[in-house]
N, C-alpha and C. Protein backbone atom coordinates (compact mmCIF):
# COMPACT_ATOMS: atom_id res chain seq x y z
N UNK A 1 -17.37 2.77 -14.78
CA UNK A 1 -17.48 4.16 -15.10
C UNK A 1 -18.67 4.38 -16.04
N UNK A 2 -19.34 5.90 -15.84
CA UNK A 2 -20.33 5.63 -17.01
C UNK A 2 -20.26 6.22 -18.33
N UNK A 3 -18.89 6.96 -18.26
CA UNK A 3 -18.64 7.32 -19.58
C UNK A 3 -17.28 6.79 -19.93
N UNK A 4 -16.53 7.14 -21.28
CA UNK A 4 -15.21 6.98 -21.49
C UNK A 4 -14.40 7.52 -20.88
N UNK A 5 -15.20 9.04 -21.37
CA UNK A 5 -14.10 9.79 -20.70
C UNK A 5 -13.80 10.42 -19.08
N UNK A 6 -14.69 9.84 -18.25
CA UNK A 6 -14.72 9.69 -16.50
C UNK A 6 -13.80 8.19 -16.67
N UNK A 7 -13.56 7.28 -17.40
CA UNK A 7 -12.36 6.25 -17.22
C UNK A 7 -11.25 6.71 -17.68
N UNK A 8 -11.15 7.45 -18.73
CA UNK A 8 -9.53 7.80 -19.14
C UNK A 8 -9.16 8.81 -18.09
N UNK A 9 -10.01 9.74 -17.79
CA UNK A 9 -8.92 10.29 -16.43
C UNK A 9 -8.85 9.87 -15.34
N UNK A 10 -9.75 8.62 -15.11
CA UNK A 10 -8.88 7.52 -13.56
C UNK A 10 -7.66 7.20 -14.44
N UNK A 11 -7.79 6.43 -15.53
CA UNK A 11 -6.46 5.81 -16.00
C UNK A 11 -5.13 6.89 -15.70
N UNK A 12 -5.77 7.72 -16.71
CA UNK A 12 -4.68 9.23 -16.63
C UNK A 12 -4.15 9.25 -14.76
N UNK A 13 -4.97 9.59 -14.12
CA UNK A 13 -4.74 9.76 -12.60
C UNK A 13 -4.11 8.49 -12.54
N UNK A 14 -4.04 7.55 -12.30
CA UNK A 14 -3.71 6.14 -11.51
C UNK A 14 -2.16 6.20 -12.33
N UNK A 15 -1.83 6.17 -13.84
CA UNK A 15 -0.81 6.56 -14.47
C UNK A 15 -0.14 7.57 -13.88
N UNK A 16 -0.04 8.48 -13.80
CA UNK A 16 0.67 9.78 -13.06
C UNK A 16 0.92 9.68 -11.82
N UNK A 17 0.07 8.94 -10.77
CA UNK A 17 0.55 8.38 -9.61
C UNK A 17 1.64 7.48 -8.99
N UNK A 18 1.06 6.90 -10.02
CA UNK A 18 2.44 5.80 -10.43
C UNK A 18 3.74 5.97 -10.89
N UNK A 19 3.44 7.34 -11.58
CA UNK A 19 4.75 7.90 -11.87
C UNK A 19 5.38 8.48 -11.02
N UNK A 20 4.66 9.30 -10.45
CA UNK A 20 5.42 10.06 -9.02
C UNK A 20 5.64 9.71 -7.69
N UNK A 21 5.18 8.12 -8.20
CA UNK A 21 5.41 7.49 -6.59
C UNK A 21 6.34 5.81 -7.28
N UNK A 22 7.22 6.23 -7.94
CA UNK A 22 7.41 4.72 -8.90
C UNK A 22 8.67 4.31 -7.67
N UNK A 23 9.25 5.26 -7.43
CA UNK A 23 10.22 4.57 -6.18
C UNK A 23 9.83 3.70 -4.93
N UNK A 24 7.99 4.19 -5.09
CA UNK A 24 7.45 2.87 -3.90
C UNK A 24 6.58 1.75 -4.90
N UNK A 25 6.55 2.31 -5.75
CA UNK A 25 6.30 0.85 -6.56
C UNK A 25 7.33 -0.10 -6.96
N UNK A 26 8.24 0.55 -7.23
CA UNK A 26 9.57 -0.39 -7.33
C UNK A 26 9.87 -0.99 -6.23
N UNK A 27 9.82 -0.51 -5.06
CA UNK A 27 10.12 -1.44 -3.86
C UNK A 27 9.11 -2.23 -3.31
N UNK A 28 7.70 -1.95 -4.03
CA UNK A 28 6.76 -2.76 -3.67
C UNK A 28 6.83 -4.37 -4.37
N UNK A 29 7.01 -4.11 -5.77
CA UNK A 29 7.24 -5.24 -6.43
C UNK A 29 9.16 -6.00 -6.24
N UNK A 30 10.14 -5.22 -5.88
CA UNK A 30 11.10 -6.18 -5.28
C UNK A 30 10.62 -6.77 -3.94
N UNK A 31 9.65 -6.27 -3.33
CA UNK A 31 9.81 -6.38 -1.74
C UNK A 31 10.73 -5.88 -1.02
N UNK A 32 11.02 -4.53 -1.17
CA UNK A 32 11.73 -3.89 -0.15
C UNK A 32 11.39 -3.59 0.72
N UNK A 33 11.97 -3.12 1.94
CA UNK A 33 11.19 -2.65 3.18
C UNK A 33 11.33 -0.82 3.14
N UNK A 34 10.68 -0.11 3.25
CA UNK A 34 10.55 1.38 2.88
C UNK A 34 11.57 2.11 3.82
N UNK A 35 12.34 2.94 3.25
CA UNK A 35 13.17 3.66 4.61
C UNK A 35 12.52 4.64 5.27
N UNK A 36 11.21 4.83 4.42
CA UNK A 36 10.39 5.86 5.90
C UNK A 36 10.27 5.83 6.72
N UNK A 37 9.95 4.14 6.95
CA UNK A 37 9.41 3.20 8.27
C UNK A 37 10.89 3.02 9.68
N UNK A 38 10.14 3.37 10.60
CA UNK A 38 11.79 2.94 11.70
C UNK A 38 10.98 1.51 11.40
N UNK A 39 12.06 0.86 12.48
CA UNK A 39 11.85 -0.42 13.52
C UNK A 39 10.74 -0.91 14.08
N UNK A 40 9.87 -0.05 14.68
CA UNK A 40 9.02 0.12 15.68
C UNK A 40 7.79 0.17 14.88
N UNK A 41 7.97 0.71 14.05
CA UNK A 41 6.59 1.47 12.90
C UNK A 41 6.49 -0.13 12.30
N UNK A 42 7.30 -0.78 11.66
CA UNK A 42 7.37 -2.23 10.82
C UNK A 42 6.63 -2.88 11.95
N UNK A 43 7.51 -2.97 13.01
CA UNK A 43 6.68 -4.24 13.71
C UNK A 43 5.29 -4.29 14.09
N UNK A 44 4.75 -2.78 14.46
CA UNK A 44 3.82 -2.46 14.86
C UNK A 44 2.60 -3.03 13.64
N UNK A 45 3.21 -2.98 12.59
CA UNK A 45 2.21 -3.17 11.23
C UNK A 45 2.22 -4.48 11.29
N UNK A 46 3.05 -4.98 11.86
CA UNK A 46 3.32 -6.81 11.38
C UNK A 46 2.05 -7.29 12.61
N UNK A 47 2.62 -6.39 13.76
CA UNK A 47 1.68 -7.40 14.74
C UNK A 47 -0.08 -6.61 14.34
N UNK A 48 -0.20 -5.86 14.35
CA UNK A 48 -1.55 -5.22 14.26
C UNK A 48 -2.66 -5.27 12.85
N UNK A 49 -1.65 -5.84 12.04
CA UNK A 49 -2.30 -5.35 10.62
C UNK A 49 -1.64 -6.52 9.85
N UNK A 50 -3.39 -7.21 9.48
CA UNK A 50 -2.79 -8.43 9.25
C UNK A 50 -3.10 -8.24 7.32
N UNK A 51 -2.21 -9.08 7.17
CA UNK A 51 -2.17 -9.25 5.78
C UNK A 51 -1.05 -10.15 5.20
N UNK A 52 -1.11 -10.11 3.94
CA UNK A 52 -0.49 -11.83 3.63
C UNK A 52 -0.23 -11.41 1.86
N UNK A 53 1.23 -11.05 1.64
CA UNK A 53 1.55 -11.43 0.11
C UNK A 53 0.63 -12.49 -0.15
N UNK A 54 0.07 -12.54 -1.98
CA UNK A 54 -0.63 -13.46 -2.28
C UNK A 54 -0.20 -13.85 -3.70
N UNK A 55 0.15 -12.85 -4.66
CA UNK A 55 0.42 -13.08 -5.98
C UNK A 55 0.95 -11.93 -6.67
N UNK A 56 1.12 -11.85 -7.66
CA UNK A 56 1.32 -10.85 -8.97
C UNK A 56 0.15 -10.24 -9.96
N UNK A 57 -0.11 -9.34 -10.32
CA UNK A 57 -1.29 -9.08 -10.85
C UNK A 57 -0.61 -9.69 -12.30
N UNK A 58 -0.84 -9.01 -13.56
CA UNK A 58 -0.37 -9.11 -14.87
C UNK A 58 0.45 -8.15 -15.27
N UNK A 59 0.27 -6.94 -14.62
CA UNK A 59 1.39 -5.83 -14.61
C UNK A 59 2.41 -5.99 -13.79
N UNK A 60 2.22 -7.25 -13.33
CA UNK A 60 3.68 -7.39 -12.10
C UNK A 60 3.40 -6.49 -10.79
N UNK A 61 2.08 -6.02 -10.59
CA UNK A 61 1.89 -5.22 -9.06
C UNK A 61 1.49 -6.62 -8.35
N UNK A 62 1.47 -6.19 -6.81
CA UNK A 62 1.89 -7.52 -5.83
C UNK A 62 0.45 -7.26 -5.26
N UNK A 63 0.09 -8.12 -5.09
CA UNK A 63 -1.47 -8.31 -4.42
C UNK A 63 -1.17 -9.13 -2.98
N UNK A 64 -2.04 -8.37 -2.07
CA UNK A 64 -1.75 -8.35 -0.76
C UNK A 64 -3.21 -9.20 -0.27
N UNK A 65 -3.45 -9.92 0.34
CA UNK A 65 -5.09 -9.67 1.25
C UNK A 65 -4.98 -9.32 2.51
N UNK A 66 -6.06 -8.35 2.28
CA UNK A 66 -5.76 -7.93 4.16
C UNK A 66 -7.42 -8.55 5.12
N UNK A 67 -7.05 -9.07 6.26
CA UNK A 67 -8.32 -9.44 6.60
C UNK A 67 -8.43 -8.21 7.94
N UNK A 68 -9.55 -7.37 6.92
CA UNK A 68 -9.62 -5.82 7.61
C UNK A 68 -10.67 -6.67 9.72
N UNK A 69 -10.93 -7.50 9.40
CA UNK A 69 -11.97 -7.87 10.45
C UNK A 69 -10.87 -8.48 11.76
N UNK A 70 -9.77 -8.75 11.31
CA UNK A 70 -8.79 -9.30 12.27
C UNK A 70 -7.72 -8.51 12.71
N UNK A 71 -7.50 -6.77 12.27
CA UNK A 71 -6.70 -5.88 12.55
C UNK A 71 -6.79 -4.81 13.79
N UNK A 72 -5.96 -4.48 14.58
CA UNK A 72 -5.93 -3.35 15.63
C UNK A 72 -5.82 -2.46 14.94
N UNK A 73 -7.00 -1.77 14.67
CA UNK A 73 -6.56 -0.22 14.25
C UNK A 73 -5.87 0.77 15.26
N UNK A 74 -6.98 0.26 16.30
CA UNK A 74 -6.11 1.82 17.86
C UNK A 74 -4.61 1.47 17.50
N UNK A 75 -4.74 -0.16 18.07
CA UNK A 75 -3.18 -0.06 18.43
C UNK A 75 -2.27 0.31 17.60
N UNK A 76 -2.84 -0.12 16.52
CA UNK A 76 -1.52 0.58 15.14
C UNK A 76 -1.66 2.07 15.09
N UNK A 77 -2.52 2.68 14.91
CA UNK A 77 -2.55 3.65 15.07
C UNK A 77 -2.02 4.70 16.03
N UNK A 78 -1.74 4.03 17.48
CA UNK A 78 -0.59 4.01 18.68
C UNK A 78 0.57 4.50 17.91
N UNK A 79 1.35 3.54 17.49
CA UNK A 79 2.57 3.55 16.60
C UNK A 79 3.13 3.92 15.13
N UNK A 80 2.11 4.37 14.44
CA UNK A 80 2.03 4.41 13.49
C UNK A 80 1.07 5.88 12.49
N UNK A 81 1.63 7.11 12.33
CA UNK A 81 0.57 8.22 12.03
C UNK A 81 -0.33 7.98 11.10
N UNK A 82 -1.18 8.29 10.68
CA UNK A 82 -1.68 8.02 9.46
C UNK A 82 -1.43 8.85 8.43
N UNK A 83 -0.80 9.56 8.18
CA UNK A 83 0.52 9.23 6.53
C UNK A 83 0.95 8.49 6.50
N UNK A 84 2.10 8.21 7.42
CA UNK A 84 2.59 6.60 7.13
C UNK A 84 1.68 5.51 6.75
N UNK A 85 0.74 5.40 7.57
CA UNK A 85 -0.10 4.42 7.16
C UNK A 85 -0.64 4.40 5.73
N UNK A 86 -1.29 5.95 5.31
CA UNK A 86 -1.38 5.60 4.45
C UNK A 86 -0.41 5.30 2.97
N UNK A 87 0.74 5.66 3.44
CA UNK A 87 1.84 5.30 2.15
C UNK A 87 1.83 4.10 2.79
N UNK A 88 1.78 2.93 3.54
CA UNK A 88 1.63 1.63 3.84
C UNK A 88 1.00 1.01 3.04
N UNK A 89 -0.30 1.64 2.95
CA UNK A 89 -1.39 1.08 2.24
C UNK A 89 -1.38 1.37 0.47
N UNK A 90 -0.63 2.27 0.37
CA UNK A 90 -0.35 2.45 -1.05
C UNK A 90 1.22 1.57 -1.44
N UNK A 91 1.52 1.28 -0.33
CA UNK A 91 3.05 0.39 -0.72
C UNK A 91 2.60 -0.70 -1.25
């Protein structure tokens, strides 16, 4: 950032996000599976969209890698809207 105060309101923002979305952060860090998602929507992400639990940050958020070069976007995208997707990607 190039000032302080353009970083304290990402912080501020990223804080408040977190707050209003803490029920998918909580299930992000147990590893729950989201009840938004059917059946169909999960698998579709499993086979199309690759990625791999990896660790814990220091705040206890779960770090994922995704290898964006090895993923079906169409096809997920087939099965999957992009809201969902993107609360996927924020899960």
């Amino acid at each position: 950032f190039k000032d302080t105060a353009t970083a304290a309101h990402a912080a501020k923002a990223a804080l408040a996000w977190r707050k209003e979305n803490s029920s998918l952060v909580e299930a992000a860090v147990a590893r729950q599976v989201l009840s938004d998602f059917s059946e169909k929507e999960l698998k579709a992400i499993e086979l199309f969209f690759v990625a791999a639990f990896q660790n814990f940050t220091v705040f206890g958020d779960p770090i994922f890698i995704c290898r964006l070069s090895a993923y079906n976007m169409k096809a997920l995208m087939d099965y999957v809207t992009e809201e969902k997707l993107e609360l996927w990607f924020n899960f």
